[in-house]
N, C-alpha and C. Protein backbone atom coordinates (compact mmCIF):
# COMPACT_ATOMS: atom_id res chain seq x y z
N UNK A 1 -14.52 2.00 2.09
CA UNK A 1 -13.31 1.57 1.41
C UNK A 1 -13.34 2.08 -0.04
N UNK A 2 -12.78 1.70 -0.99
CA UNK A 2 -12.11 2.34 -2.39
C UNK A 2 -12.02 1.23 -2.94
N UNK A 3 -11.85 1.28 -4.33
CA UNK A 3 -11.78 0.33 -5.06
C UNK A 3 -9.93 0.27 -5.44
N UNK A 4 -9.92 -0.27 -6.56
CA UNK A 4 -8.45 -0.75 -6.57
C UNK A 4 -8.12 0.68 -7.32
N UNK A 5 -8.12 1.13 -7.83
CA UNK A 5 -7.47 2.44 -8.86
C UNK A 5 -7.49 3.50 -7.59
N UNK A 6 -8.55 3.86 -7.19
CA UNK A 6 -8.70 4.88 -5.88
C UNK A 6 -7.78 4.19 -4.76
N UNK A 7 -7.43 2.98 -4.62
CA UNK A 7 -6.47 2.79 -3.31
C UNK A 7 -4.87 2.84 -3.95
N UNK A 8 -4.86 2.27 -5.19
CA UNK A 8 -3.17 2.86 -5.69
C UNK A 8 -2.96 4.25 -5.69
N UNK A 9 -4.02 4.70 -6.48
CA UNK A 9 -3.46 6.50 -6.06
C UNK A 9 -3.25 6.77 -4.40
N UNK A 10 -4.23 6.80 -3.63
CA UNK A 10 -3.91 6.84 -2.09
C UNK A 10 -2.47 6.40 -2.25
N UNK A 11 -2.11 5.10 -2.71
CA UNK A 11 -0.63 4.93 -2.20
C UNK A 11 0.42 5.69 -2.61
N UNK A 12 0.08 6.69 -3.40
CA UNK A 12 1.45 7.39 -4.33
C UNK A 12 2.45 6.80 -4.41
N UNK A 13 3.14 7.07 -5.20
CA UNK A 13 4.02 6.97 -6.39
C UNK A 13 3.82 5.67 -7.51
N UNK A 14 2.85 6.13 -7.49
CA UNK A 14 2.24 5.03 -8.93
C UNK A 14 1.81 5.96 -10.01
N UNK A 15 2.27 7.17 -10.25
CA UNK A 15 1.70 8.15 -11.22
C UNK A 15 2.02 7.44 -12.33
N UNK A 16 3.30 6.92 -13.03
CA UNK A 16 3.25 6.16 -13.87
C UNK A 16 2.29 5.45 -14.63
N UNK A 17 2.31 4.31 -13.64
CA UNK A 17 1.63 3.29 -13.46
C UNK A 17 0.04 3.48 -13.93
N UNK A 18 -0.53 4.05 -12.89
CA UNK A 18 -1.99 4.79 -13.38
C UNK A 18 -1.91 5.49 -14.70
N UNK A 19 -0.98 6.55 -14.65
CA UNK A 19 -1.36 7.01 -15.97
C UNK A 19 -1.11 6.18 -17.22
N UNK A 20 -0.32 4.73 -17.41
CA UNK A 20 -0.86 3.84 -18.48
C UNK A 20 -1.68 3.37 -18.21
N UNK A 21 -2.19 2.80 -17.18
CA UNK A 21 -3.38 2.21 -17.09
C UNK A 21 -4.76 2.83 -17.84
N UNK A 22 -4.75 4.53 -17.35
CA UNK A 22 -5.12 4.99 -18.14
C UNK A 22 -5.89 5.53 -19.85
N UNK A 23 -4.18 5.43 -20.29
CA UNK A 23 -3.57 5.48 -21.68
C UNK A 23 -4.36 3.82 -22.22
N UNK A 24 -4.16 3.33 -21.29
CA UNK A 24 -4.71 1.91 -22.17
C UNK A 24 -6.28 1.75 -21.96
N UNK A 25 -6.89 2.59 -21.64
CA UNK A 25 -8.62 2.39 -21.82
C UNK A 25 -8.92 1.22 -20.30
N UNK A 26 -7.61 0.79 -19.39
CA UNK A 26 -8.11 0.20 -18.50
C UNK A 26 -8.70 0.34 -17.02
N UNK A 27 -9.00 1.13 -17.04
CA UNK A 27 -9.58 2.02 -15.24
C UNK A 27 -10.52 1.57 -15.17
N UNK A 28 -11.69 1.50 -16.16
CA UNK A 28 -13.14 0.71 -15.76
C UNK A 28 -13.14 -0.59 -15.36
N UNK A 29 -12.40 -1.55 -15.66
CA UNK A 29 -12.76 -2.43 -15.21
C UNK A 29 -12.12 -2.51 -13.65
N UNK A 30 -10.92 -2.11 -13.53
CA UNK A 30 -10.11 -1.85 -12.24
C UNK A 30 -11.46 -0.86 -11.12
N UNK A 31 -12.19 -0.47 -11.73
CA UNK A 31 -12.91 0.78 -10.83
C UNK A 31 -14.05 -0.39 -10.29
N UNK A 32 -14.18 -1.10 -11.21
CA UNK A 32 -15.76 -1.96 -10.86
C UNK A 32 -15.90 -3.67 -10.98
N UNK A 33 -14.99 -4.20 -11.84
CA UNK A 33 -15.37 -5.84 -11.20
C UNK A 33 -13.99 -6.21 -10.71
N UNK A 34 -13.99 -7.27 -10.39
CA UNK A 34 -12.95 -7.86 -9.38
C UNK A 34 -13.52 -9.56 -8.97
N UNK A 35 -12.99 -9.84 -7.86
CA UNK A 35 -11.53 -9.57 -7.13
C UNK A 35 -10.26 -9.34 -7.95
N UNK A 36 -9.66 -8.36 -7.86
CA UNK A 36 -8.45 -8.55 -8.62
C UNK A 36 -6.88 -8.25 -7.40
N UNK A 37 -5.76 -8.50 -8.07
CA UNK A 37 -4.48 -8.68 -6.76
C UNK A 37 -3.96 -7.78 -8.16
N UNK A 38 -3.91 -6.43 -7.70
CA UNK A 38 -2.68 -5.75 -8.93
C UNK A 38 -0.89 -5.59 -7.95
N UNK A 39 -0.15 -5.91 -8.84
CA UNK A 39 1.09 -5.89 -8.60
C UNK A 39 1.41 -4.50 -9.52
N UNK A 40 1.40 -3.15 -8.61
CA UNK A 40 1.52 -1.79 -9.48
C UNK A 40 3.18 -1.67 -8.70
N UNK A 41 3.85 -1.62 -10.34
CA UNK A 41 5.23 -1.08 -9.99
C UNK A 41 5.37 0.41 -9.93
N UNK A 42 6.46 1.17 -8.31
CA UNK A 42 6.53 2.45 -8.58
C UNK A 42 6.79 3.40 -9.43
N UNK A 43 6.64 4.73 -9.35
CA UNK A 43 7.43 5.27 -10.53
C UNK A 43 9.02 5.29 -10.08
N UNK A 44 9.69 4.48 -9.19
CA UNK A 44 11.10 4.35 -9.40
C UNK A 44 11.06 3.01 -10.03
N UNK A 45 10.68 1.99 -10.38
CA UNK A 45 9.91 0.70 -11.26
C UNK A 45 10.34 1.23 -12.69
N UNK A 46 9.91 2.28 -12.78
CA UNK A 46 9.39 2.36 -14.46
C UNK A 46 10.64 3.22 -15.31
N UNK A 47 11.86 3.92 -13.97
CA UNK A 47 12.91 4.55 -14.28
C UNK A 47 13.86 3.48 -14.41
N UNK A 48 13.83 2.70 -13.62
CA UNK A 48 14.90 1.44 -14.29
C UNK A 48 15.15 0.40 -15.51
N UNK A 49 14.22 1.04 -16.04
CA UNK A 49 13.75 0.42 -17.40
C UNK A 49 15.16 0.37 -18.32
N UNK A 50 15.19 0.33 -19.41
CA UNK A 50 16.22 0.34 -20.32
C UNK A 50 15.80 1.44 -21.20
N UNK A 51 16.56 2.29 -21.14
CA UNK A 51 16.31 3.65 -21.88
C UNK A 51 15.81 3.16 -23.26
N UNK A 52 14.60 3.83 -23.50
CA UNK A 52 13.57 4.33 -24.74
C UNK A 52 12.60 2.66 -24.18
N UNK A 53 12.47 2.22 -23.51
CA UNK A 53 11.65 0.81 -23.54
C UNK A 53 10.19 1.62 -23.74
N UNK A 54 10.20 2.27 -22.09
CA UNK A 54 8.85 2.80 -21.71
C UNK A 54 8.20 3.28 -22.36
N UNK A 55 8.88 4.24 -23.50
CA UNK A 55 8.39 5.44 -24.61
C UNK A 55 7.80 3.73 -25.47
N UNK A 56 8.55 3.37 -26.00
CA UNK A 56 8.18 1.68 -27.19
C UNK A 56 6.75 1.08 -26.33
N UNK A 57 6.69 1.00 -24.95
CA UNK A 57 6.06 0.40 -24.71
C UNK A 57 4.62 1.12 -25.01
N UNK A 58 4.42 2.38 -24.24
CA UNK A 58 3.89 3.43 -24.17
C UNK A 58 3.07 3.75 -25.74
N UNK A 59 4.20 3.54 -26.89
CA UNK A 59 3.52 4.44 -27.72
C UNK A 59 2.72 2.86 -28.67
N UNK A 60 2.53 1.37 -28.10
CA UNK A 60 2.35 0.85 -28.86
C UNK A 60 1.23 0.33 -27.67
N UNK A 61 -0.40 0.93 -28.23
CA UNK A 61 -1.54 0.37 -27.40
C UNK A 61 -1.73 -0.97 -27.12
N UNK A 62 -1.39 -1.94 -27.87
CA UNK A 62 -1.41 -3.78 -27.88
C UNK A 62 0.08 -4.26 -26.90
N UNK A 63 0.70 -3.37 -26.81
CA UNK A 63 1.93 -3.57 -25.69
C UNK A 63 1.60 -3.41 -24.92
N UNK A 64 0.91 -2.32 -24.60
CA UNK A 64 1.03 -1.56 -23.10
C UNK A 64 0.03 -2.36 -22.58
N UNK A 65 -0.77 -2.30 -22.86
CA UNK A 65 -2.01 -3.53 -22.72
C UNK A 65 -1.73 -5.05 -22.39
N UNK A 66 -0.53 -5.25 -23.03
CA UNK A 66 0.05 -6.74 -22.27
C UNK A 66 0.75 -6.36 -21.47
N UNK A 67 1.33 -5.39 -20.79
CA UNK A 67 1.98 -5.90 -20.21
C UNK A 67 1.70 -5.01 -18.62
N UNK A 68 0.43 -4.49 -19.10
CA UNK A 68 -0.26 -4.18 -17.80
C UNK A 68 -0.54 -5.19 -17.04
N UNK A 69 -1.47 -5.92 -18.39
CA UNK A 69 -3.02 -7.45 -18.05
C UNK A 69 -1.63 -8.33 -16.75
N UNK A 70 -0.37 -8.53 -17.22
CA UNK A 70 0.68 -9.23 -16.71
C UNK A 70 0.33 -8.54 -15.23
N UNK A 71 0.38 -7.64 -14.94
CA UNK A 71 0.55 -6.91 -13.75
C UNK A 71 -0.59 -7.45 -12.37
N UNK A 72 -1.87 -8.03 -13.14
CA UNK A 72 -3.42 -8.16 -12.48
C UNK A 72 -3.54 -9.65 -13.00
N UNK A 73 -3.85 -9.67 -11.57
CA UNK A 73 -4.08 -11.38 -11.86
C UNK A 73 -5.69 -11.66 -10.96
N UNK A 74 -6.60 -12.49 -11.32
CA UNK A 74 -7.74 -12.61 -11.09
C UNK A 74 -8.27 -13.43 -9.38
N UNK A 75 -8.65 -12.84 -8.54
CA UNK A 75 -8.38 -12.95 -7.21
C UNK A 75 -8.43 -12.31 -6.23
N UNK A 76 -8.14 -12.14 -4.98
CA UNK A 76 -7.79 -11.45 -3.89
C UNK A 76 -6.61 -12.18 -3.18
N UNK A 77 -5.06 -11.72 -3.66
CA UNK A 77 -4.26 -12.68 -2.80
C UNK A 77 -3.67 -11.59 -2.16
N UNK A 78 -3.51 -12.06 -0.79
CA UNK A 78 -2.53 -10.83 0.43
C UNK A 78 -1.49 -12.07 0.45
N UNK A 79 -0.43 -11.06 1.16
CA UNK A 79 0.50 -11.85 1.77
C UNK A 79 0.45 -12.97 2.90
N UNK A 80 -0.37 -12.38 3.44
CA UNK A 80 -0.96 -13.69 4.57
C UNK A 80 -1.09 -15.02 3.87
N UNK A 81 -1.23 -15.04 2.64
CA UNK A 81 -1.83 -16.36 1.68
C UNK A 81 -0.64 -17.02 1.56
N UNK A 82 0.58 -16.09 1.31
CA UNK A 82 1.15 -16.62 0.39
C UNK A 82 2.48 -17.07 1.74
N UNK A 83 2.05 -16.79 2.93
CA UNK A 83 3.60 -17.05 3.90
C UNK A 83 3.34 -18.70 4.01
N UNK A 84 2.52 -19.49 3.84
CA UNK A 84 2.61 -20.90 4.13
C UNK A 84 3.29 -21.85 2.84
N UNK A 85 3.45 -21.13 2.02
CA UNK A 85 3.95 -21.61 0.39
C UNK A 85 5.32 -21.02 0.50
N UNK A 86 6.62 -21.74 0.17
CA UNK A 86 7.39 -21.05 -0.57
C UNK A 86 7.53 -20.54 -1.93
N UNK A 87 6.68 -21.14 -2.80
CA UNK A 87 6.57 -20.71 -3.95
C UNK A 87 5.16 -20.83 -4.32
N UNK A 88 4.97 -19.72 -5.10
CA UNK A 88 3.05 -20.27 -5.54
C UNK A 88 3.26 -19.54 -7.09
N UNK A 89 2.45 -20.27 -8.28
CA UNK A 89 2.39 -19.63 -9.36
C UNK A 89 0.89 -19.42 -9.62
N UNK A 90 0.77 -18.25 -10.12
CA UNK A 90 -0.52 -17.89 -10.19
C UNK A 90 -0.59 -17.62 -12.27
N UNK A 91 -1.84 -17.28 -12.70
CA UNK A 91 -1.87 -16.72 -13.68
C UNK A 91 -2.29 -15.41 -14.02
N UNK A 92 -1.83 -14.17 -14.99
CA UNK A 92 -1.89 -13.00 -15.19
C UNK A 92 -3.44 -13.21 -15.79
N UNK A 93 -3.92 -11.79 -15.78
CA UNK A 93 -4.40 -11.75 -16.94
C UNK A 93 -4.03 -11.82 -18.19
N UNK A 94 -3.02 -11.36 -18.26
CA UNK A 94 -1.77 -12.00 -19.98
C UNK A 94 -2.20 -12.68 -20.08
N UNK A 95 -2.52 -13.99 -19.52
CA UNK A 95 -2.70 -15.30 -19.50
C UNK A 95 -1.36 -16.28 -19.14
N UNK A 96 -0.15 -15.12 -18.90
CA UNK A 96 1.16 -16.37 -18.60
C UNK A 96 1.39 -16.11 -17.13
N UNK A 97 2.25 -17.23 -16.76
CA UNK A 97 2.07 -17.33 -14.88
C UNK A 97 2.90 -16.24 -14.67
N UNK A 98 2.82 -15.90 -13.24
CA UNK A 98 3.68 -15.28 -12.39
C UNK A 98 4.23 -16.14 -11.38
N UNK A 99 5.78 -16.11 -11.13
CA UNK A 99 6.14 -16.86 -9.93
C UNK A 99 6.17 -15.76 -8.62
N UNK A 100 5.58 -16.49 -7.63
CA UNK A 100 5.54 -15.59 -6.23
C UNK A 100 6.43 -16.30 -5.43
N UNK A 101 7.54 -15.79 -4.92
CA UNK A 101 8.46 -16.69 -4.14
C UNK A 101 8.20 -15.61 -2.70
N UNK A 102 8.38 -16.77 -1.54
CA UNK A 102 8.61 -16.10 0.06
C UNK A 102 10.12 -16.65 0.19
N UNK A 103 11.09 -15.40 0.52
CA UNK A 103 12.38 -15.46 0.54
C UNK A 103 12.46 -16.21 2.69
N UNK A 104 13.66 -16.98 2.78
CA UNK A 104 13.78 -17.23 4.43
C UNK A 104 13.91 -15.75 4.80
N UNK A 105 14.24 -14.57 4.10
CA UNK A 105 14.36 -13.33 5.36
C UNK A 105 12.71 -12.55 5.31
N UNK A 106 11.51 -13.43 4.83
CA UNK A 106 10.68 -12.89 4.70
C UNK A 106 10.49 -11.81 3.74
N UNK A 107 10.87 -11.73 2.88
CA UNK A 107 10.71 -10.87 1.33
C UNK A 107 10.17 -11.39 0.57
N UNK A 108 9.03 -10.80 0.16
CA UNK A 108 8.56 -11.14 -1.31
C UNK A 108 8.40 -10.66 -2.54
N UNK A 109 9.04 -11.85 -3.60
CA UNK A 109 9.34 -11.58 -4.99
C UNK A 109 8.19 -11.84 -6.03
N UNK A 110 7.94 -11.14 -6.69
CA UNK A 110 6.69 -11.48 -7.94
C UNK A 110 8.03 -11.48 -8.66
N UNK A 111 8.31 -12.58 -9.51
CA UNK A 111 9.31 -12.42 -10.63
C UNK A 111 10.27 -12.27 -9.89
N UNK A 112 10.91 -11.31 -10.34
CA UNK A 112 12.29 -10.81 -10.02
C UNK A 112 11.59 -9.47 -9.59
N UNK A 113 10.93 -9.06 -9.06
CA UNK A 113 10.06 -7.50 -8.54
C UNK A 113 9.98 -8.34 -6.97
N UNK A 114 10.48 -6.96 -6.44
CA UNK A 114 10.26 -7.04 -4.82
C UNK A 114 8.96 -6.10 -4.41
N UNK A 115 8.16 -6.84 -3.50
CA UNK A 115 6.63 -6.29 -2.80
C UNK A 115 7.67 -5.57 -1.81
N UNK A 116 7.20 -4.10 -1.91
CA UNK A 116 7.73 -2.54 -1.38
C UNK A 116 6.50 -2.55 -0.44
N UNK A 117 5.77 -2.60 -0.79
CA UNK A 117 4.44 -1.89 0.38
C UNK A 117 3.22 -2.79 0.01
N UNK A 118 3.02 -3.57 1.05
CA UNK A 118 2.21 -5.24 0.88
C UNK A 118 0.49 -4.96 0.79
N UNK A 119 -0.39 -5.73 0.76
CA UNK A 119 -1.60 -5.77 1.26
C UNK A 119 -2.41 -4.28 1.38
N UNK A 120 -2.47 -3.50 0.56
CA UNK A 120 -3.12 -2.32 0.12
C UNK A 120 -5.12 -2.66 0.39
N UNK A 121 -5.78 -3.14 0.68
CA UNK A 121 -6.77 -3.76 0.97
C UNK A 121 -8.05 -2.59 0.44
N UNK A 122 -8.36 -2.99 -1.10
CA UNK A 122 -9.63 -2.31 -1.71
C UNK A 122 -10.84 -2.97 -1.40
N UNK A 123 -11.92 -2.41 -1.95
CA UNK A 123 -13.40 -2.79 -1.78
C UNK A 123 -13.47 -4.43 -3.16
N UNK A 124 -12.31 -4.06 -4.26
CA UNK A 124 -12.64 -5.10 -5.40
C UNK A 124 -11.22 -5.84 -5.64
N UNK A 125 -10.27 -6.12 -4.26
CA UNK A 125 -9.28 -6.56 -4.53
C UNK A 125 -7.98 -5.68 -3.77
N UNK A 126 -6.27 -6.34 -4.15
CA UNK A 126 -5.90 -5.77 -3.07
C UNK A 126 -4.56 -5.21 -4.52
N UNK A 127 -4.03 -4.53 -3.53
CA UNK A 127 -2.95 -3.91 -4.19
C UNK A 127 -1.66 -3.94 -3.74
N UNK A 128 -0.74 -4.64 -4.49
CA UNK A 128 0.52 -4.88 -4.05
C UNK A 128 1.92 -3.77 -4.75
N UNK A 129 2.71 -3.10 -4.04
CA UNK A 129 3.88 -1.96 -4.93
C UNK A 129 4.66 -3.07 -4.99
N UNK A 130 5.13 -2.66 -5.94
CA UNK A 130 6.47 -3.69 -6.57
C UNK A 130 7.81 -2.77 -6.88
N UNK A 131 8.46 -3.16 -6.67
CA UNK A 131 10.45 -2.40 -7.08
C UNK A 131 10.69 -2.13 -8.70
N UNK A 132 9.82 -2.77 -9.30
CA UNK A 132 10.33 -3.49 -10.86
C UNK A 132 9.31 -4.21 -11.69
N UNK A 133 9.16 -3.53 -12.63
CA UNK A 133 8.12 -3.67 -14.09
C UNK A 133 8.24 -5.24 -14.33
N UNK A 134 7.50 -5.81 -14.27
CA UNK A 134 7.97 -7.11 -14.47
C UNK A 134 7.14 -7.39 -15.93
N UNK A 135 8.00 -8.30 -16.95
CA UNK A 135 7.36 -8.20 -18.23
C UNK A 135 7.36 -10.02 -18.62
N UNK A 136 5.85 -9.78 -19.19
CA UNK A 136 5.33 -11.32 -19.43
C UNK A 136 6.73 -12.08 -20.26
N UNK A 137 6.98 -13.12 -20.29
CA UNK A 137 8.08 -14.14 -21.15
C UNK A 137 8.33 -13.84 -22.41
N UNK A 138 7.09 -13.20 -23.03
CA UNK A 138 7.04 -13.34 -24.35
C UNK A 138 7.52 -11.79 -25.26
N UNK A 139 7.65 -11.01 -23.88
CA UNK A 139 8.53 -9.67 -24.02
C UNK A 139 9.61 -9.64 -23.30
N UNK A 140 10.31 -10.63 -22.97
CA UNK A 140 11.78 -10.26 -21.54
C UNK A 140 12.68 -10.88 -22.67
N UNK A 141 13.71 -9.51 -22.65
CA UNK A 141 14.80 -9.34 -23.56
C UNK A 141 14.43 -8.62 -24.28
N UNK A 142 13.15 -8.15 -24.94
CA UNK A 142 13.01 -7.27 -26.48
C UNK A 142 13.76 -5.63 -25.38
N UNK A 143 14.26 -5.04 -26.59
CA UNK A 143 14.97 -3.95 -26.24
C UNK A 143 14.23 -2.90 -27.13
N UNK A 144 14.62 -1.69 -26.70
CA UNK A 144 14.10 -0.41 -27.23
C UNK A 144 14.82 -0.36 -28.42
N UNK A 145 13.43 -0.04 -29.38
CA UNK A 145 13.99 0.17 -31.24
C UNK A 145 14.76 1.59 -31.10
């Protein structure tokens, strides 16, 4: 098996994604401790943004860095966990929650981000694609300077 960075690439279209992860000095720990559950949004995720966000987010290292940590939360959760709950809140590494809702048509929402391609299953945790960048509380609404 692979660890979590080696099984998102396998999944392509996370070039984005990886490459801040990157940019932010964070691959080592993603390569080697765990359990971790990353919620990696696609690179169609990161185009729906609000024009100039990504570049703001991107060019400011203490941003990008929050609002990755938001993305990885400390654990191994699959979907299997989460079909007996309609709602479960977990915590980011940010340190602020995430709401996980199971919709009645069987869809699941992190936030307002829809799980695209579920249960990615690494050696240090699992990997979930998401529709949509989802951004901790304490950044939802700031707009591009």
């Amino acid at each position: 098996m692979a660890d979590i960075i080696e099984t998102a690439f396998r999944a392509g279209s996370l070039v984005t994604f990886l490459t801040s992860l990157r940019a932010a000095g964070m691959t080592d720990i993603l390569h080697e401790a765990g359990p971790f559950t990353l919620f990696a949004p696609s690179d169609d995720a990161f185009e729906k943004l609000p024009l100039g966000m990504l570049e703001n987010i991107i060019d400011s290292p203490e941003l990008l860095r929050e609002v990755l940590h938001y993305h990885i939360v400390p654990g191994r959760l699959t979907t299997e966990m989460i079909q007996d709950e309609q709602t479960v809140i977990v915590k980011s590494l940010q340190g602020e929650p995430i709401v996980i809702d199971l919709t009645v048509f069987g869809r699941i929402y992190i936030n307002e981000a829809r799980i695209i391609r579920a249960d990615l299953i690494a050696d240090n945790g699992v990997v979930h694609v998401i529709d949509t960048v989802i951004m901790p509380e304490t950044l939802r609404g700031r707009r591009a300077a």
